[in-house]
N, C-alpha and C. Protein backbone atom coordinates (compact mmCIF):
# COMPACT_ATOMS: atom_id res chain seq x y z
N UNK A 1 -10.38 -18.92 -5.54
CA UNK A 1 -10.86 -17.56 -5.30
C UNK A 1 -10.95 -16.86 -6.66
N UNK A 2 -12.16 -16.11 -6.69
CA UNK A 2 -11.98 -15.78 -8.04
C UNK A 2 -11.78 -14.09 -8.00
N UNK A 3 -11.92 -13.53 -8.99
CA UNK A 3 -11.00 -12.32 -9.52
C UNK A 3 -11.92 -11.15 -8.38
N UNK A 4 -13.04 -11.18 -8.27
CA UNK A 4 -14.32 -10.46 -7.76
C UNK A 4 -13.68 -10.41 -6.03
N UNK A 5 -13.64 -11.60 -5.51
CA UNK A 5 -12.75 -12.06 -4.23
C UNK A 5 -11.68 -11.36 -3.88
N UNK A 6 -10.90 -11.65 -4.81
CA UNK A 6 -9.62 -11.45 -4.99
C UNK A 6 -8.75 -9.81 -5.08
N UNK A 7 -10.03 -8.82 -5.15
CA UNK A 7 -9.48 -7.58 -5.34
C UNK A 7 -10.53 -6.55 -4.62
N UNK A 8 -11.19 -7.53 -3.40
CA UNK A 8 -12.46 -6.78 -3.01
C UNK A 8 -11.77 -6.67 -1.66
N UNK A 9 -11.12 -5.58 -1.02
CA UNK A 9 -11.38 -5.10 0.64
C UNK A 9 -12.00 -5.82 1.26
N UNK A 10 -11.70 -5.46 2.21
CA UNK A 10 -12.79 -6.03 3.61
C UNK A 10 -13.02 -4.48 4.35
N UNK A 11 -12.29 -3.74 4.04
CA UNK A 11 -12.80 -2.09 4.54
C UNK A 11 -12.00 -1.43 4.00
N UNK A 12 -12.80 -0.46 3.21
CA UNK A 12 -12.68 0.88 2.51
C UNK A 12 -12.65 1.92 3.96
N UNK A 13 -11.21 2.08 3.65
CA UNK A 13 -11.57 3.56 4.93
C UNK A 13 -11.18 4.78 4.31
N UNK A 14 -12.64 5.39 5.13
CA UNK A 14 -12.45 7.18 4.59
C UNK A 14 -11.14 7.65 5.10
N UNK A 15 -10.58 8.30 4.10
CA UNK A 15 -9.30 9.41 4.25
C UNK A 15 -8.27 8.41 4.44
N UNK A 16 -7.41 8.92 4.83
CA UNK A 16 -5.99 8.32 4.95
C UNK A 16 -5.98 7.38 6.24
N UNK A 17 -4.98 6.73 6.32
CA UNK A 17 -4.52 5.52 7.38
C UNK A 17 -4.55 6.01 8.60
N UNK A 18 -4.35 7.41 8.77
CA UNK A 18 -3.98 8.49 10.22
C UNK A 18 -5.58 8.30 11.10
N UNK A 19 -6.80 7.94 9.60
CA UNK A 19 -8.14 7.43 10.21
C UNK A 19 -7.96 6.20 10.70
N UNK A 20 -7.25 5.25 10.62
CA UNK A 20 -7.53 3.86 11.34
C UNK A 20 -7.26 3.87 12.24
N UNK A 21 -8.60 3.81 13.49
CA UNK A 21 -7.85 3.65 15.10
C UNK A 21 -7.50 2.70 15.95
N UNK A 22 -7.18 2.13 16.88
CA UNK A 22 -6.99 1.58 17.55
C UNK A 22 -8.39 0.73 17.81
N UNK A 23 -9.82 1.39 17.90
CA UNK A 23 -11.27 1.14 18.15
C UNK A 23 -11.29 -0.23 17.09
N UNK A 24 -11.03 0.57 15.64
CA UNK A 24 -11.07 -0.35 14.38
C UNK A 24 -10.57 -1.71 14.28
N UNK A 25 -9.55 -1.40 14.78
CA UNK A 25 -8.55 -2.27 14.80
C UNK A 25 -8.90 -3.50 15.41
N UNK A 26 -9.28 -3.09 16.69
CA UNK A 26 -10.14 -4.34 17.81
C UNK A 26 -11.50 -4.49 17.05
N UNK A 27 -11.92 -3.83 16.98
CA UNK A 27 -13.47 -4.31 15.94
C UNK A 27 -13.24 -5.30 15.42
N UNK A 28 -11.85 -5.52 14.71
CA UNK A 28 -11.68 -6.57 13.50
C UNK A 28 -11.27 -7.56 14.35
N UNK A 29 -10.62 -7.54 15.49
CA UNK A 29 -9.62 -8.20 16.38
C UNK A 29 -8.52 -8.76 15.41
N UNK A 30 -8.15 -8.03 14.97
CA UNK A 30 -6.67 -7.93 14.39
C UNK A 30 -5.59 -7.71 15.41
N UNK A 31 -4.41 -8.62 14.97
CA UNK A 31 -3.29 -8.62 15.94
C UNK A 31 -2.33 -7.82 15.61
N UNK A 32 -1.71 -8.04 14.07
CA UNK A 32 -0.85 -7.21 13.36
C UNK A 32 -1.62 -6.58 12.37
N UNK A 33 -0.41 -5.52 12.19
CA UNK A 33 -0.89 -4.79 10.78
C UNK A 33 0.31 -5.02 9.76
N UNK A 34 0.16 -5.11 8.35
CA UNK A 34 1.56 -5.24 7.40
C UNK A 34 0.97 -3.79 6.63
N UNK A 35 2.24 -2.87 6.58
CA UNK A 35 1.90 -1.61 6.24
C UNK A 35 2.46 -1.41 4.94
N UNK A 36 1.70 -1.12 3.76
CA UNK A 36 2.18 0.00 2.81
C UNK A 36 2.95 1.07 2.79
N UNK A 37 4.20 1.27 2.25
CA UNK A 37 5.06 2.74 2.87
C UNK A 37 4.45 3.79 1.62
N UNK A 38 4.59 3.96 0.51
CA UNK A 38 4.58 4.77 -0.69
C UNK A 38 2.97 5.33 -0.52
N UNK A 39 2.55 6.64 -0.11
CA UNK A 39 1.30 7.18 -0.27
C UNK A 39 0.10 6.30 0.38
N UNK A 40 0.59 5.10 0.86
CA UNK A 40 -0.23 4.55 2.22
C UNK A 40 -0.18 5.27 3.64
N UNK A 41 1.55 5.37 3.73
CA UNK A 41 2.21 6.50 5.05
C UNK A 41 2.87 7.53 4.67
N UNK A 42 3.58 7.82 3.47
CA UNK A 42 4.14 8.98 3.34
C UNK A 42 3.60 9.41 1.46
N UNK A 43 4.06 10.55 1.46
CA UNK A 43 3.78 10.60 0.33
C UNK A 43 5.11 9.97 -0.87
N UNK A 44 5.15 9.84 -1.85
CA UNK A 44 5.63 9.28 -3.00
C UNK A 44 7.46 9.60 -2.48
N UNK A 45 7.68 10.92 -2.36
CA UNK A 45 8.65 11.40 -2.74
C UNK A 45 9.75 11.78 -0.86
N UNK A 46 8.41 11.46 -0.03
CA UNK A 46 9.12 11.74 1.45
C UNK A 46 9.71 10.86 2.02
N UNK A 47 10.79 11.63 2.83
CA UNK A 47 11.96 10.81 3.06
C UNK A 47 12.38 10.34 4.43
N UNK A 48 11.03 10.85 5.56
CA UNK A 48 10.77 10.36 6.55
C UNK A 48 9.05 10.57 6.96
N UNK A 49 9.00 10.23 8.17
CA UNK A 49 7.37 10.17 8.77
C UNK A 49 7.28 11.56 9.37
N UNK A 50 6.06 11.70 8.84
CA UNK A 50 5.66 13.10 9.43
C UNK A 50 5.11 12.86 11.23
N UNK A 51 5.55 13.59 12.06
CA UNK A 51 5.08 13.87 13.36
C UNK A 51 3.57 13.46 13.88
N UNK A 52 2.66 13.39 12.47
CA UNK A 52 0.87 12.99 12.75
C UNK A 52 1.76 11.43 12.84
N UNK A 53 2.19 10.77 12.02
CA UNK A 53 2.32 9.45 11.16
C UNK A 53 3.27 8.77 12.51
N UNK A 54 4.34 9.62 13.02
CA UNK A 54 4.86 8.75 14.22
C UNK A 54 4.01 8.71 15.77
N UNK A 55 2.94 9.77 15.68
CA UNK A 55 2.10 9.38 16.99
C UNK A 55 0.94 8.49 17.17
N UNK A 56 0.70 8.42 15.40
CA UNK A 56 0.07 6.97 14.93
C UNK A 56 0.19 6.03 15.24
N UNK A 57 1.61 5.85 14.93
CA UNK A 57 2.25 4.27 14.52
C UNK A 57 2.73 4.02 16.69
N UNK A 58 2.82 5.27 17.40
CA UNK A 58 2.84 4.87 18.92
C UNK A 58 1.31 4.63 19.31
N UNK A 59 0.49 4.67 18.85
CA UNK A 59 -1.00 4.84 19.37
C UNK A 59 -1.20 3.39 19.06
N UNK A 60 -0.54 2.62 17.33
CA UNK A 60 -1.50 1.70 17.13
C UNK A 60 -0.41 0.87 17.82
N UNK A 61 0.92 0.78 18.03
CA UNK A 61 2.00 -0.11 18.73
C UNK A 61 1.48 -0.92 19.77
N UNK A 62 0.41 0.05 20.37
CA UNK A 62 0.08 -0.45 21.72
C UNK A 62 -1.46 -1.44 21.81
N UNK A 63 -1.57 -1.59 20.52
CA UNK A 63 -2.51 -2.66 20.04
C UNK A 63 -2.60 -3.73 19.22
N UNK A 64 -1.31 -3.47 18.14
CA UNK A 64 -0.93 -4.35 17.23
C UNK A 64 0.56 -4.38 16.71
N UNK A 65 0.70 -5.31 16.35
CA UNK A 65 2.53 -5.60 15.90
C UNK A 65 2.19 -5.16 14.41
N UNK A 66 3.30 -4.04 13.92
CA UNK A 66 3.55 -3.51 12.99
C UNK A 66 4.72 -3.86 11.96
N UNK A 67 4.53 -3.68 10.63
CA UNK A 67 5.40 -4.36 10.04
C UNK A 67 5.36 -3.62 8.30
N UNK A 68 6.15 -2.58 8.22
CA UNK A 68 6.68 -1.89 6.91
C UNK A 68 6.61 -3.23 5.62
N UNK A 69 5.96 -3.44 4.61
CA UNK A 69 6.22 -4.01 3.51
C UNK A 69 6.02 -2.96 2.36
N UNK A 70 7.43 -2.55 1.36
CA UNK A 70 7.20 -2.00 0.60
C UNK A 70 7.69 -2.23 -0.76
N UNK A 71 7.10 -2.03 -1.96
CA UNK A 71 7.60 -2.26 -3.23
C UNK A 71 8.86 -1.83 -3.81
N UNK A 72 8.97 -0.44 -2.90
CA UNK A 72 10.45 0.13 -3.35
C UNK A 72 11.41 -0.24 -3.06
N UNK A 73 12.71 0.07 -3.63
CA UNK A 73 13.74 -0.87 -3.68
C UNK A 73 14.85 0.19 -3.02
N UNK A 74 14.57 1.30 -2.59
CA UNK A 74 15.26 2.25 -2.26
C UNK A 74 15.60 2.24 -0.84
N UNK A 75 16.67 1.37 -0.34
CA UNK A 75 17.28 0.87 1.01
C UNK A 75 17.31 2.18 2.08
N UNK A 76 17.91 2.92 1.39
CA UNK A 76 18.15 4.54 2.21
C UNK A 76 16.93 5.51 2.35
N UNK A 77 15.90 5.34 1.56
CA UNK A 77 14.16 5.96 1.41
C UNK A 77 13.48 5.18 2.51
N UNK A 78 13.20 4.18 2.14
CA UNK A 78 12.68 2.90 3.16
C UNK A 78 13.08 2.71 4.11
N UNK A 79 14.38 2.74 4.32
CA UNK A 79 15.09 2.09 5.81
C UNK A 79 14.93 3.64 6.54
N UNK A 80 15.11 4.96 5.84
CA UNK A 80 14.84 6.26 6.59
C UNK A 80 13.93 6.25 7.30
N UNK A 81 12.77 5.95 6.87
CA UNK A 81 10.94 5.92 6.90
C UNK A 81 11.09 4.60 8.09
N UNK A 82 11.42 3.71 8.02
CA UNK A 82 11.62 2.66 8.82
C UNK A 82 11.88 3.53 10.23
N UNK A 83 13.27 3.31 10.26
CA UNK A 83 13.95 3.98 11.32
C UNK A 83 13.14 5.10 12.10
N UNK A 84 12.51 5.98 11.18
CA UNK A 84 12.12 7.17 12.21
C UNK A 84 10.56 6.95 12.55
N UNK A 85 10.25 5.58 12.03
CA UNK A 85 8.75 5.07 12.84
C UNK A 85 9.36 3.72 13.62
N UNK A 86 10.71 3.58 13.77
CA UNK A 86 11.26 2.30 14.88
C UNK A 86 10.13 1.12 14.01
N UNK A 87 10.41 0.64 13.21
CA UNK A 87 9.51 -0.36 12.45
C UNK A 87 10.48 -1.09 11.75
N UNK A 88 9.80 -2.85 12.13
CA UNK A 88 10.98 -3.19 10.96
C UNK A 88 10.67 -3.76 9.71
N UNK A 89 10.93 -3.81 8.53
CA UNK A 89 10.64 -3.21 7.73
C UNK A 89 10.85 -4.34 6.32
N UNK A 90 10.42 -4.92 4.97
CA UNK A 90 10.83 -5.64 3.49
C UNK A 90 10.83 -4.47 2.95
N UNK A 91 11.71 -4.74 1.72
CA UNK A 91 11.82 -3.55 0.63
C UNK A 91 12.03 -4.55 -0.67
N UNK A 92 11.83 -3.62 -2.16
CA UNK A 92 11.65 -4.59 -2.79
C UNK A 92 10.41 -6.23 -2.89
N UNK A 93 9.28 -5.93 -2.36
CA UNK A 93 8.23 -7.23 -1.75
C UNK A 93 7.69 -7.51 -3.22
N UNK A 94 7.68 -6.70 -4.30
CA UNK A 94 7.33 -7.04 -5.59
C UNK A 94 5.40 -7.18 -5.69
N UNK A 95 4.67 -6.45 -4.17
CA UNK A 95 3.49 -7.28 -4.63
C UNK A 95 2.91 -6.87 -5.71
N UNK A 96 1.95 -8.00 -6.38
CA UNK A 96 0.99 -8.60 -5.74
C UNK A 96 1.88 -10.02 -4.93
N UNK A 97 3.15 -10.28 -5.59
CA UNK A 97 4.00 -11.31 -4.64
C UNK A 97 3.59 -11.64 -3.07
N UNK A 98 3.38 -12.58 -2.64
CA UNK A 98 3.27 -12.85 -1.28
C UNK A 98 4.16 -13.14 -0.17
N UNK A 99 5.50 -13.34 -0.90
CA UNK A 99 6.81 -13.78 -0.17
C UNK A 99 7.06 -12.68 0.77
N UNK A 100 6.73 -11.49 0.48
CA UNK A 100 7.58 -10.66 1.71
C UNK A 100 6.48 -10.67 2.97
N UNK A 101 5.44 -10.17 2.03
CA UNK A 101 4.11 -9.90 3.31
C UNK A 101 3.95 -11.27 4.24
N UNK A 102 4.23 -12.63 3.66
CA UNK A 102 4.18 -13.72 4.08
C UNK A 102 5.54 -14.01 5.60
N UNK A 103 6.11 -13.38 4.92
CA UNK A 103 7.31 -13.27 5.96
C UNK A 103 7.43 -12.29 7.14
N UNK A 104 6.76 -11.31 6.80
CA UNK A 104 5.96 -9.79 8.22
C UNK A 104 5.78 -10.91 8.64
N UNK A 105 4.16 -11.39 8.32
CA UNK A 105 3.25 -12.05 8.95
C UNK A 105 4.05 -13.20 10.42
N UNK A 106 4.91 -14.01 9.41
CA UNK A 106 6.13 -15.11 9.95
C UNK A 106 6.38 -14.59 11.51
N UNK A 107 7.26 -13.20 10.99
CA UNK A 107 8.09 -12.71 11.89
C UNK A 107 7.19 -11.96 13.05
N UNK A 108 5.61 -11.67 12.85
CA UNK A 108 5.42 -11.34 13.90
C UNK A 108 4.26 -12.41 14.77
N UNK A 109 4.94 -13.19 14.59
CA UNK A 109 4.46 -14.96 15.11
C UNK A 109 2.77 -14.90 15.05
N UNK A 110 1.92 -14.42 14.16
CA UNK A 110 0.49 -14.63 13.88
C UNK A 110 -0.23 -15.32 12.77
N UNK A 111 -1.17 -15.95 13.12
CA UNK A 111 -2.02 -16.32 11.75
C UNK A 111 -2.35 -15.41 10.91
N UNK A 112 -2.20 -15.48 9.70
CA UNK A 112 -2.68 -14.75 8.47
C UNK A 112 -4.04 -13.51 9.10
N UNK A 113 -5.05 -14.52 8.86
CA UNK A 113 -6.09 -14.23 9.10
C UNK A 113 -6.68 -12.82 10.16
N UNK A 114 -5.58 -13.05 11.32
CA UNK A 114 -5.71 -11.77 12.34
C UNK A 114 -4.63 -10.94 12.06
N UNK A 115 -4.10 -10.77 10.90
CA UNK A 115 -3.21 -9.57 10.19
C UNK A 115 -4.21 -8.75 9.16
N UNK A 116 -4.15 -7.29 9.56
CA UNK A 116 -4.40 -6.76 8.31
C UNK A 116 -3.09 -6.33 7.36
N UNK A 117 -4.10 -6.14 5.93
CA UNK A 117 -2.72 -5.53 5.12
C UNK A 117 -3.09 -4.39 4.80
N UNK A 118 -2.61 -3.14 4.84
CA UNK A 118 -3.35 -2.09 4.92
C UNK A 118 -2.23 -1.43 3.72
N UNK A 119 -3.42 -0.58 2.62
CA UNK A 119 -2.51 0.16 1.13
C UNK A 119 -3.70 0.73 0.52
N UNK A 120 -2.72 1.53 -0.38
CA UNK A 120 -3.45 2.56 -1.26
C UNK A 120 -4.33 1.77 -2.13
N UNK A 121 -3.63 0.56 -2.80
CA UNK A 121 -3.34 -0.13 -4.31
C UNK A 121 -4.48 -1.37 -3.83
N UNK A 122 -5.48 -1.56 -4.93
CA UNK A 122 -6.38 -2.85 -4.99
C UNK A 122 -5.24 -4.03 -6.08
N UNK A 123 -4.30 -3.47 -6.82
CA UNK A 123 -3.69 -4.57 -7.48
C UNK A 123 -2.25 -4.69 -7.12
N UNK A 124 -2.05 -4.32 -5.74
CA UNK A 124 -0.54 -4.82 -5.03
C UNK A 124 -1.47 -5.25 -3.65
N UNK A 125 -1.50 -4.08 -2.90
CA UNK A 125 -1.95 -4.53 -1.56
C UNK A 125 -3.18 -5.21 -1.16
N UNK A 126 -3.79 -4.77 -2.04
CA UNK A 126 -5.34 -5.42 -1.73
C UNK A 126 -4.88 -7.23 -2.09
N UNK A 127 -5.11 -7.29 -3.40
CA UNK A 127 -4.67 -8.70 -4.05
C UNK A 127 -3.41 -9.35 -3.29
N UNK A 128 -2.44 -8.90 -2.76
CA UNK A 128 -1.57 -9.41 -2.25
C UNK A 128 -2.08 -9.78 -0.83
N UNK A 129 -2.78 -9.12 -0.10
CA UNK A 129 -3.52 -9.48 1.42
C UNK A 129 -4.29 -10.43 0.92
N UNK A 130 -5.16 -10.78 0.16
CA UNK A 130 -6.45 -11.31 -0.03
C UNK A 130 -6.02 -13.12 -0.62
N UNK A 131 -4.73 -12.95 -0.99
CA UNK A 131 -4.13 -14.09 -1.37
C UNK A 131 -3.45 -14.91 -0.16
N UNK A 132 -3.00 -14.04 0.48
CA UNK A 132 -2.82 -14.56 1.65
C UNK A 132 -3.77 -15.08 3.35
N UNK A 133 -5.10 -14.66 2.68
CA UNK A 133 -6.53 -14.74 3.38
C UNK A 133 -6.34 -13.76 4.96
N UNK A 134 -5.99 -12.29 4.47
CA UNK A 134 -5.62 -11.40 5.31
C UNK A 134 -6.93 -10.72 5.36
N UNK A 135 -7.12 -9.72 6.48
CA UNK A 135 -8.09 -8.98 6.46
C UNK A 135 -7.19 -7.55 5.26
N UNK A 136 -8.20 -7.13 4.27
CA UNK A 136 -7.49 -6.69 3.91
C UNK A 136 -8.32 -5.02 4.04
N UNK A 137 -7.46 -4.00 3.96
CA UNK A 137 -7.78 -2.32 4.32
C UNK A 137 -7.39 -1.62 3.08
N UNK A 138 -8.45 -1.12 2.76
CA UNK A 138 -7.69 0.18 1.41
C UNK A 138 -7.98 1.30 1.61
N UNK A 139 -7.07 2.49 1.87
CA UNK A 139 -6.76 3.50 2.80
C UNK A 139 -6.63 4.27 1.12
N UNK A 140 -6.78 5.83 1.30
CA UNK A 140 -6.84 6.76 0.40
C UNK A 140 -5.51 7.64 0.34
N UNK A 141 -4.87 7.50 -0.47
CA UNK A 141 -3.41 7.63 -0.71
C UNK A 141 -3.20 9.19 0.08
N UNK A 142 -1.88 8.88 0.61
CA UNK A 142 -1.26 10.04 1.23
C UNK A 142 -0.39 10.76 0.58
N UNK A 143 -0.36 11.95 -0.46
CA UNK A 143 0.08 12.60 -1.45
C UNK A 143 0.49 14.21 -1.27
N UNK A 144 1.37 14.61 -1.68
CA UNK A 144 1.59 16.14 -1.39
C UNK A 144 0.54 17.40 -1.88
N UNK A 145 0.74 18.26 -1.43
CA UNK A 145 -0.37 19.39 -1.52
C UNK A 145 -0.95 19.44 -3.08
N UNK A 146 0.30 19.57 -3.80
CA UNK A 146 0.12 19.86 -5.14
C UNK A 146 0.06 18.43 -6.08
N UNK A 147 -0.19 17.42 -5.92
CA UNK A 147 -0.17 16.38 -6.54
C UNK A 147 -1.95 16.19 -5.89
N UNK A 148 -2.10 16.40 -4.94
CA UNK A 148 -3.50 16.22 -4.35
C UNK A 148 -4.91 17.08 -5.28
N UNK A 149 -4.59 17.91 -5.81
CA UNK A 149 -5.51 18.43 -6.84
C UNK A 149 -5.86 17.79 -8.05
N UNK A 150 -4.59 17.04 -8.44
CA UNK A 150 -4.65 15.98 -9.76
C UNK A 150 -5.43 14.64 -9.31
N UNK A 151 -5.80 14.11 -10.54
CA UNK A 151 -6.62 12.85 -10.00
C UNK A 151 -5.64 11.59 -9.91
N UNK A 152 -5.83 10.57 -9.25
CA UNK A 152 -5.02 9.15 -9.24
C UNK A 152 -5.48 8.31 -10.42
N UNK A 153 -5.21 8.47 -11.34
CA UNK A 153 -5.28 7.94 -13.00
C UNK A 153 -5.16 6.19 -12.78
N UNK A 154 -3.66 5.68 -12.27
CA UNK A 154 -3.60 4.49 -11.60
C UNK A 154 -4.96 3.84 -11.10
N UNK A 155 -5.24 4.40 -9.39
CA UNK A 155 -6.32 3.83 -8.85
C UNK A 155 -7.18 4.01 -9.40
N UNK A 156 -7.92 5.00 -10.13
CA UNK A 156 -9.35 5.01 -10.90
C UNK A 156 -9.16 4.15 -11.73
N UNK A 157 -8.13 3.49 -12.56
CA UNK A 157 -7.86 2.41 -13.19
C UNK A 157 -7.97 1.20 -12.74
N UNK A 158 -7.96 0.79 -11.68
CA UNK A 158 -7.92 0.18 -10.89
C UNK A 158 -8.96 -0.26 -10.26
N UNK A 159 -9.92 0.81 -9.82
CA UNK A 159 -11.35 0.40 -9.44
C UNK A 159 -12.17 0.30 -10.40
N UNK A 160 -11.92 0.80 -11.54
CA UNK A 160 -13.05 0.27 -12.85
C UNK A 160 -12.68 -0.65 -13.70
N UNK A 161 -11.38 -1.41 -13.84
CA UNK A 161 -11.01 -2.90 -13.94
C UNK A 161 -11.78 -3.71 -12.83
N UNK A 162 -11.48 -3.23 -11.69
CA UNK A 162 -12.06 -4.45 -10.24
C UNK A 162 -13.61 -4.19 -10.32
N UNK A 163 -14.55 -3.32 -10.47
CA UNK A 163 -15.59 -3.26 -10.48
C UNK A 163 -16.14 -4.15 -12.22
N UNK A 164 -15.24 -4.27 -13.19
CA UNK A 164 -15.67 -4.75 -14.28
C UNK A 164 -15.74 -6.04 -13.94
N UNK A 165 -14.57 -6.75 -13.20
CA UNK A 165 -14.53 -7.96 -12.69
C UNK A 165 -15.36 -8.41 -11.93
N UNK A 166 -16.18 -7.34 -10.97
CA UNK A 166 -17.24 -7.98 -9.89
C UNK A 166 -17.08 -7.49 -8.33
N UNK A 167 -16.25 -6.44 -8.45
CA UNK A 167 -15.83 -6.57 -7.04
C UNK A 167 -16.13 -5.25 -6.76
N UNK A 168 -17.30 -5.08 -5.53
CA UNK A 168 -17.71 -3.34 -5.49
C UNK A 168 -17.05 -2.54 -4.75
N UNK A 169 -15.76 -1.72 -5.47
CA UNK A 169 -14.75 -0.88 -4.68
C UNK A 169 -15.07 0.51 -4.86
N UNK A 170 -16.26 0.79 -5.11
CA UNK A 170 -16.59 2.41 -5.59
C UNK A 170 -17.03 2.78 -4.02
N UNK A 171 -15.79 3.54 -3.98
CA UNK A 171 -16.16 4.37 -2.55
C UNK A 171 -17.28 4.78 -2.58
N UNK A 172 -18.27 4.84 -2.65
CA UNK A 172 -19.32 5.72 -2.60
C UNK A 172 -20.23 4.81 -2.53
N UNK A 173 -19.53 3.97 -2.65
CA UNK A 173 -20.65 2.73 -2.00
C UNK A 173 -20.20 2.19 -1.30
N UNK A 174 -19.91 1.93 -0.03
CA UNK A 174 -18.51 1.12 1.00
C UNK A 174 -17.52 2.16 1.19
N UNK A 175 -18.09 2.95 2.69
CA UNK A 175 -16.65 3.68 3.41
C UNK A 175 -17.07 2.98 4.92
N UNK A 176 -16.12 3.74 5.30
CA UNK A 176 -15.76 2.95 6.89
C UNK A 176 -15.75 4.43 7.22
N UNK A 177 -17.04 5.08 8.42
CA UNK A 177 -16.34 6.51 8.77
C UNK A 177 -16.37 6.64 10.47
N UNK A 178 -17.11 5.59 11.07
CA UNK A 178 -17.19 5.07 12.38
C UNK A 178 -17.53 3.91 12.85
N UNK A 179 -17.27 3.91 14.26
CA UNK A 179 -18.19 2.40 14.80
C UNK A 179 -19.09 2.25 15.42
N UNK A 180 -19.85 2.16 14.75
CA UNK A 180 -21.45 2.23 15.40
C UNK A 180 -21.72 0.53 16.18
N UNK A 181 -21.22 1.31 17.67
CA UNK A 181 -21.92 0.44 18.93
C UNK A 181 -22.98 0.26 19.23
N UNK A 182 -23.68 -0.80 19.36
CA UNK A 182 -25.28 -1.28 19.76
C UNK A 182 -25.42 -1.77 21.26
């Protein structure tokens, strides 16, 4: 697989994860989801799920097996966020590493393939799904009021490395904003 492959989505979705529905979800016929915690579901610095984020995670329960993988190493941050979305949960997964997400996948007895990995990041989550031949989702970071005016320096870094490489992640070319039934 080469680098172009390797850091290219399979769906750019408009706005945050709170957009991925249940509709989507079956579109893909996806079984599980492996979730991003850090500004995928909460913002950077929050220390549980907001009330939108737990009627989510009951909406999509009832369509797919869910599964917290996160980079942070913060047992009491993570396991909080865990707990108050009843999710169970890796910490510390190191991606682009595949060992933890590989082990969601394990534990919620499915093939790769009908898991999405759903994240902010084209060089953790994206590359880490795509290695594992996941459907992979890149969702638009979930950030606090006042951090939301500043730009994401990171991800714009990020999509103009992956677009130098070959891989077309410029939102503005590739969003996901419905499902157009025929």
């Amino acid at each position: 697989m080469n680098w172009n492959e390797l850091l290219q989505p399979d769906l750019i979705l408009e706005a945050s994860i709170l957009n991925l529905t249940p509709d989507i979800v079956q579109q893909y016929e996806l079984k599980g989801l492996v979730l991003d915690v850090d500004e995928t579901l909460v913002p950077f610095n929050a220390v549980d799920a907001s009330s939108e984020l737990q009627d989510w995670v009951k909406q999509m329960r009832e369509v797919v097996s869910l599964w917290l993988v996160s980079n942070n190493i913060s047992e009491v941050r993570i396991g909080n966020i865990a707990r108050s979305l009843d999710l169970p949960y890796y910490l510390g997964a190191a991606k682009p590493s595949r060992r933890k997400i590989r082990a969601a996948v394990e534990q919620m007895n499915l093939p790769a393939n009908e898991v999405g990995m759903v994240g902010d990041r084209l060089f953790t989550d994206v590359l880490a799904g795509n290695r594992l031949d996941m459907f992979t989702i890149l969702v638009e970071p979930i950030v606090h009021a006042d951090v939301a005016m500043r730009s994401h320096p990171i991800r714009n870094f990020e999509v103009w490395i992956s677009e130098i490489l070959g891989a077309t992640i410029n939102p503005k070319k590739q969003r996901f904003t419905k499902i157009h039934k025929d």
